[in-house]
Protein backbone atom coordinates (compact mmCIF):
# COMPACT_ATOMS: atom_id res chain seq x y z
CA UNK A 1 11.17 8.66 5.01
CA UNK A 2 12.98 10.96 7.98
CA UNK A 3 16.84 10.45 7.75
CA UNK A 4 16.81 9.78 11.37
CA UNK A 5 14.95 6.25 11.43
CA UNK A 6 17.44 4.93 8.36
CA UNK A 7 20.43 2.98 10.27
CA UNK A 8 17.53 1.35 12.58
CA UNK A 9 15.29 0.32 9.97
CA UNK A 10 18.61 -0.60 7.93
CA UNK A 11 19.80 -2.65 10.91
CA UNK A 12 16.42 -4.91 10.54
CA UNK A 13 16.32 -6.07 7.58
CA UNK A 14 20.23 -6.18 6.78
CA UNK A 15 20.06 -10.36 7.27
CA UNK A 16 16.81 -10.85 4.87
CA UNK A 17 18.08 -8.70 2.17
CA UNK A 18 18.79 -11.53 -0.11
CA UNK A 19 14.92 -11.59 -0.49
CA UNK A 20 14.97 -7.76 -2.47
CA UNK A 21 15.49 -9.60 -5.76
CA UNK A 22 13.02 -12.44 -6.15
CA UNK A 23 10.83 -10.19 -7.90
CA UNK A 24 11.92 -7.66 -10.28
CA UNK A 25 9.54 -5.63 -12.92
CA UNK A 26 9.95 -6.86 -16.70
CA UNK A 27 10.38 -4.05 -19.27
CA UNK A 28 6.74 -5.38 -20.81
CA UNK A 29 5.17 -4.54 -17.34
CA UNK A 30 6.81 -0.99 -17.23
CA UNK A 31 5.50 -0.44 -20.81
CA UNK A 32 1.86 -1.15 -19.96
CA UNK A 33 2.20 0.98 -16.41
CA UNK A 34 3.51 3.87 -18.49
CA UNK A 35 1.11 3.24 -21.20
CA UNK A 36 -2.34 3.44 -18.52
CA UNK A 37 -0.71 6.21 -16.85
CA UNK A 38 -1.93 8.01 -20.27
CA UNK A 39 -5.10 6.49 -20.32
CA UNK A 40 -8.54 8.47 -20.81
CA UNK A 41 -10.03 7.09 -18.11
CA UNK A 42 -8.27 9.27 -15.80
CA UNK A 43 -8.45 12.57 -14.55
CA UNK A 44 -6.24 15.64 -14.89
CA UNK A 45 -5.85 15.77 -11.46
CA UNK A 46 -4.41 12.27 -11.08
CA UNK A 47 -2.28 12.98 -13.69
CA UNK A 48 -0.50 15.38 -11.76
CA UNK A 49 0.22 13.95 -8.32
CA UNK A 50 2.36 11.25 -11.05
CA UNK A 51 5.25 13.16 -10.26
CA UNK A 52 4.83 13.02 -6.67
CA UNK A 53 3.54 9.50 -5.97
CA UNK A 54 5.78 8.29 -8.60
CA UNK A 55 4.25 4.94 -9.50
CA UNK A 56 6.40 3.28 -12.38
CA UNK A 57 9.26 3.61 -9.75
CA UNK A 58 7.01 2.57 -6.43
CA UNK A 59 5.79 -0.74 -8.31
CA UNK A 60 9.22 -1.27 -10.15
CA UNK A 61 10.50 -1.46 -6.12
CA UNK A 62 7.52 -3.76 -5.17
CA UNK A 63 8.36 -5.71 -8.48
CA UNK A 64 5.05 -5.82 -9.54
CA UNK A 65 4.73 -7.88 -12.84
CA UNK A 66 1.76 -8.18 -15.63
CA UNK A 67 1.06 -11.64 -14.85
CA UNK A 68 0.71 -11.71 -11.24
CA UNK A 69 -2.28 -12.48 -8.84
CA UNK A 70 -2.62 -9.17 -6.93
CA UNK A 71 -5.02 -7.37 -4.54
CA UNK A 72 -5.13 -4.24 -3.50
CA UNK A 73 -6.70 -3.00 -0.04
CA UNK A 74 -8.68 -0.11 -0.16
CA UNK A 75 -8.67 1.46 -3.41
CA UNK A 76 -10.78 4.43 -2.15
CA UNK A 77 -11.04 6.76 -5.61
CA UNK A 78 -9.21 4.08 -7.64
CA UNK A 79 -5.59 6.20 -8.38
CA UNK A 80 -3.61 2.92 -8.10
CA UNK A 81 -6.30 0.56 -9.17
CA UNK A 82 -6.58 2.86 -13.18
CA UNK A 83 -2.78 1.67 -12.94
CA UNK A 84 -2.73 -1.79 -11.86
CA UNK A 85 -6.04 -3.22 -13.74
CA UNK A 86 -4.93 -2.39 -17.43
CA UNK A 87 -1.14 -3.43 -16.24
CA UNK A 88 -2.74 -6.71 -14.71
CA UNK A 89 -5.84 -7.26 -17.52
CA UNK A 90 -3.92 -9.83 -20.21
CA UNK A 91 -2.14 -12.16 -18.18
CA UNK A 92 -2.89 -11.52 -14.49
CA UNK A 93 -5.30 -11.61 -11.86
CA UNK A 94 -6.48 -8.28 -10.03
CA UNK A 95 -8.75 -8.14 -7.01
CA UNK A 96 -9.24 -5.33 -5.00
CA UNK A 97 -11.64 -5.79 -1.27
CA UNK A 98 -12.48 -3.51 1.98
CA UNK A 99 -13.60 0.06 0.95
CA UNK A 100 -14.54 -0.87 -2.47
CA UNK A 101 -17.94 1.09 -3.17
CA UNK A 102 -16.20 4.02 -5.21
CA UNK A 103 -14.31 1.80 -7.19
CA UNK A 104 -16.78 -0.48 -8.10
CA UNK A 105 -19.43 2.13 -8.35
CA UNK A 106 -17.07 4.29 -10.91
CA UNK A 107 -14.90 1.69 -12.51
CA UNK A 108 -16.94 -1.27 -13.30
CA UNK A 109 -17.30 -1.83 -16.91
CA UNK A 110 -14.83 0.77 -18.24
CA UNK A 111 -12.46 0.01 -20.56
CA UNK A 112 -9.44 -2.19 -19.63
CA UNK A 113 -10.95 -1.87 -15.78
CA UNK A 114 -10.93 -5.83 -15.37
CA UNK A 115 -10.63 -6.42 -11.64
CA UNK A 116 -12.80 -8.18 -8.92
CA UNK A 117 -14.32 -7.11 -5.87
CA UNK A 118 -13.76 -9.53 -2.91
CA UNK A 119 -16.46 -9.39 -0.29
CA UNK A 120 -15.43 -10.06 3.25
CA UNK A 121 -16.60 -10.64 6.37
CA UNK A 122 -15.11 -7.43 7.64
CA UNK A 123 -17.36 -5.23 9.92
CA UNK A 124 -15.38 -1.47 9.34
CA UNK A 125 -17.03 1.01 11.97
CA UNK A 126 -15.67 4.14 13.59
CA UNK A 127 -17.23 4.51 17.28
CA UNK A 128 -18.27 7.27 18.76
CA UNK A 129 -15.52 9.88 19.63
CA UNK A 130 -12.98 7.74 17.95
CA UNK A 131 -10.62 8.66 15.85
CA UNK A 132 -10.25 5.47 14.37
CA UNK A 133 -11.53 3.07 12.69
CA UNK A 134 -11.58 -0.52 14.09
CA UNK A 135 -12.04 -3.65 12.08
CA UNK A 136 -12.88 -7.39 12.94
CA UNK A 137 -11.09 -10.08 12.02
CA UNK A 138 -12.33 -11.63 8.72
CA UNK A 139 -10.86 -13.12 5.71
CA UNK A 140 -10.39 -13.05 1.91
CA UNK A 141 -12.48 -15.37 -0.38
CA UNK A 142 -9.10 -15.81 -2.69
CA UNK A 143 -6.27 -16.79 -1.43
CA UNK A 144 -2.30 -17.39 -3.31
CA UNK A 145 -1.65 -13.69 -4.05
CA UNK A 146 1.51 -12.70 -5.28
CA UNK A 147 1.39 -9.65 -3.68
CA UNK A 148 -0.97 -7.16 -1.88
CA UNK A 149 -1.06 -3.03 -1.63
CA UNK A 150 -2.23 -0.94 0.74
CA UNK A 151 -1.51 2.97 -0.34
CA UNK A 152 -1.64 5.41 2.25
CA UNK A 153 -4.57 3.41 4.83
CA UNK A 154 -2.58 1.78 7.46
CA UNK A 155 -3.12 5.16 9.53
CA UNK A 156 -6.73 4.85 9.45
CA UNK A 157 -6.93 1.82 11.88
CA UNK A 158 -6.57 1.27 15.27
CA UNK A 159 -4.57 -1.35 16.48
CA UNK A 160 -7.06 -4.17 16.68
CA UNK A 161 -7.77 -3.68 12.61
CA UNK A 162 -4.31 -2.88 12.08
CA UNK A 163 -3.78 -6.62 13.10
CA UNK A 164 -6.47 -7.94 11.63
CA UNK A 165 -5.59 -6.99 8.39
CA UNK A 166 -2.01 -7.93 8.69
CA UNK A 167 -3.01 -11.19 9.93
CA UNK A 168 -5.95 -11.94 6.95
CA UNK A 169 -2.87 -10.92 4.36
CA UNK A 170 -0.32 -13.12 5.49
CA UNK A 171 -3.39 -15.77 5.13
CA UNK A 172 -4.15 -15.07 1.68
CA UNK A 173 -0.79 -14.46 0.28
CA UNK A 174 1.42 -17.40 -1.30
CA UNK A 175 4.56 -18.36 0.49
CA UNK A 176 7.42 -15.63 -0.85
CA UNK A 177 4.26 -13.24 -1.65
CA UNK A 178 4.74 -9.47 -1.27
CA UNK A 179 2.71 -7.40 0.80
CA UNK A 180 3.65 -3.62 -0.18
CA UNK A 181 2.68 -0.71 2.58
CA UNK A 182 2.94 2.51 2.02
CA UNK A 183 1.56 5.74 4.63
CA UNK A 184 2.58 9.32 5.40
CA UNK A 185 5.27 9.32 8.14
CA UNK A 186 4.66 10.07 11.85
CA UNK A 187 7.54 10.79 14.29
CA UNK A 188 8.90 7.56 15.97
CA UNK A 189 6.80 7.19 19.23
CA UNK A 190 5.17 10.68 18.84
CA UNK A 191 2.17 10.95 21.10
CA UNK A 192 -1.04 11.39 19.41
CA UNK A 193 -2.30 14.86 18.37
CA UNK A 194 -4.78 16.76 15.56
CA UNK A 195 -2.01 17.43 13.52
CA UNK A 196 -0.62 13.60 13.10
CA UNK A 197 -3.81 11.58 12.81
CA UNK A 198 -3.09 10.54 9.22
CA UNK A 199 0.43 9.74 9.77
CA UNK A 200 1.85 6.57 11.11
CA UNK A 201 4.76 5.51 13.06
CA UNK A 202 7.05 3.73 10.53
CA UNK A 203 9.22 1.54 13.30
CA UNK A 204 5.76 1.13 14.78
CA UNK A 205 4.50 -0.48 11.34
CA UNK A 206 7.37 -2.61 10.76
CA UNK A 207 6.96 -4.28 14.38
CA UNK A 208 3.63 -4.99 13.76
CA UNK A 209 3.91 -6.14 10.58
CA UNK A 210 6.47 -8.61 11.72
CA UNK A 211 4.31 -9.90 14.42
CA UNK A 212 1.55 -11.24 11.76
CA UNK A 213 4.54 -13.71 10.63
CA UNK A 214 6.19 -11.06 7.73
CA UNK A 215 9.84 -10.70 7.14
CA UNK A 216 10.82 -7.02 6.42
CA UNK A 217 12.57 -7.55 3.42
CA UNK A 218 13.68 -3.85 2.39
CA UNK A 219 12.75 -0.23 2.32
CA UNK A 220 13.02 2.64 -0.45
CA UNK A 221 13.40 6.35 0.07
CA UNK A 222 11.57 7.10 -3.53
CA UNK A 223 8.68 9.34 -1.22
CA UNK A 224 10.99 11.17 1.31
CA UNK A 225 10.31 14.35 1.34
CA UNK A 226 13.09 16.85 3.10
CA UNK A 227 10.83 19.26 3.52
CA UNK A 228 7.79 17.47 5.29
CA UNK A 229 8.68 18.94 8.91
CA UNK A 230 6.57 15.91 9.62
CA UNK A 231 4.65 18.70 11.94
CA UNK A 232 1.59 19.04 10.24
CA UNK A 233 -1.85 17.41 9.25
CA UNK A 234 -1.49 15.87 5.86
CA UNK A 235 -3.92 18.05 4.34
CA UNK A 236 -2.39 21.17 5.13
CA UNK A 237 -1.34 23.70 2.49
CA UNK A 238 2.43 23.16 2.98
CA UNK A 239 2.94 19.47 2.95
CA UNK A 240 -0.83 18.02 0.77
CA UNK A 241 0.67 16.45 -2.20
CA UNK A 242 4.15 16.50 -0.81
CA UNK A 243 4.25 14.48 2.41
CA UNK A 244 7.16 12.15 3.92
CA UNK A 245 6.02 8.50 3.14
CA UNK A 246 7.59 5.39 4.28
CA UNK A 247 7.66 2.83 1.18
CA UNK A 248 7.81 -0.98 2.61
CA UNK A 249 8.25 -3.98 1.22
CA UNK A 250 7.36 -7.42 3.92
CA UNK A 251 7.61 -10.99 2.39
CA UNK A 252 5.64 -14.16 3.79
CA UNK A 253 8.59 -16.73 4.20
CA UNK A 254 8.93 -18.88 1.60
CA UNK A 255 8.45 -22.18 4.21
């Protein structure tokens, strides 16, 4: 995440940081993390954006454990969902919902792929023109999650499914649940252009977020990138694979 935004985003959640500990990864849950990141199942080119996305680390921060109750938003090709089903198949509980055709479609029956697909009321659409997609309001069939992901997808919203998501989260998560967000960075209150429509204003995200009912409970700087000029389109030569991400971790209060 850009230097610049640190002593803000610092300043915000300097009086909840006693919440950063309640949930810290066991060495068994590591273990079976590292041990699908070998798996079969996945593909040499997931393999190698490992050292880039750097999952043990990311869901070490999020403090992911084997024997939570865990969703995860919009798996799109499954990268994080080959991870978090084997970690999750023994003693937890692992749902994924909203964009879940590829996973499903690809996934579904494989070894150690033990996960559920939620169906929601959600009506995803893009309109004509747009940009964006929008999103009703809906909600999740399971409720008392431990914690919810959402890798790189915030950006793909507009602001009225931006909330509703946010909103149908803090619903289905149990008091002291983590939701985990993580997008390519935009420039704080950078107008809207073609080269920035898959990035995301971090202070922007953390204001929102807040506004569903979340405390911000802390930050990590495991996916800055120097080098992301934080300039160009995601998919460009010189930042794809490499981009600025901001890595946040929110908490529903405990009461």
């Amino acid at each position: 995440m850009n230097k610049i935004l640190t002593l803000s985003l610092a300043s915000l959640f300097v009086s909840t940081s006693v919440f950063a500990n309640d949930h810290k990864m066991s060495e068994a849950t590591e273990e079976k993390v590292r041990a699908a990141m070998k798996a079969d199942i996945r593909t040499e080119a997931e393999t190698e954006r490992d050292r880039n996305r750097r999952p043990v680390q990311t869901l070490k921060f999020f403090g992911l454990n084997d024997d939570m109750k865990v969703l995860e938003l919009l798996p799109g090709g499954g990268w994080y969902t080959k991870l978090l089903a084997p970690t999750l198949a023994e003693k937890g509980d692992f749902h994924v919902a909203i964009g879940t055709n590829r996973v499903k479609e690809r996934l579904t029956g494989q070894k150690d792929m033990k996960f559920n697909v939620l169906e929601t009321n959600t009506n995803i659409r893009r309109p004509e023109g747009s940009r964006f997609y929008v999103m009703d309001s809906f909600t999740l069939s399971e409720k008392d999650f431990d914690m919810v992901f959402t890798f790189r997808n915030y950006h793909n919203f507009a602001e009225e499914g931006r909330r509703a998501m946010n909103e149908a989260v803090f619903k289905a998560l149990k008091p002291g649940g983590i939701y985990a967000v993580v997008d390519h960075t935009m420039r704080h209150m950078e107008p809207l252009n073609a080269e920035n429509r898959r990035r995301f204003d971090p202070v922007l995200a953390i204001k929102e977020i807040q506004e569903a009912g979340f405390v911000f409970v802390e930050y990590s700087d495991l996916h800055y990138r120097a080098d992301d000029e934080l300039r160009y389109e995601v998919g460009r030569r010189s930042v794809s694979g490499n981009t600025d991400r901001f890595t946040f971790k929110f908490m529903k209060p405990k009461k």
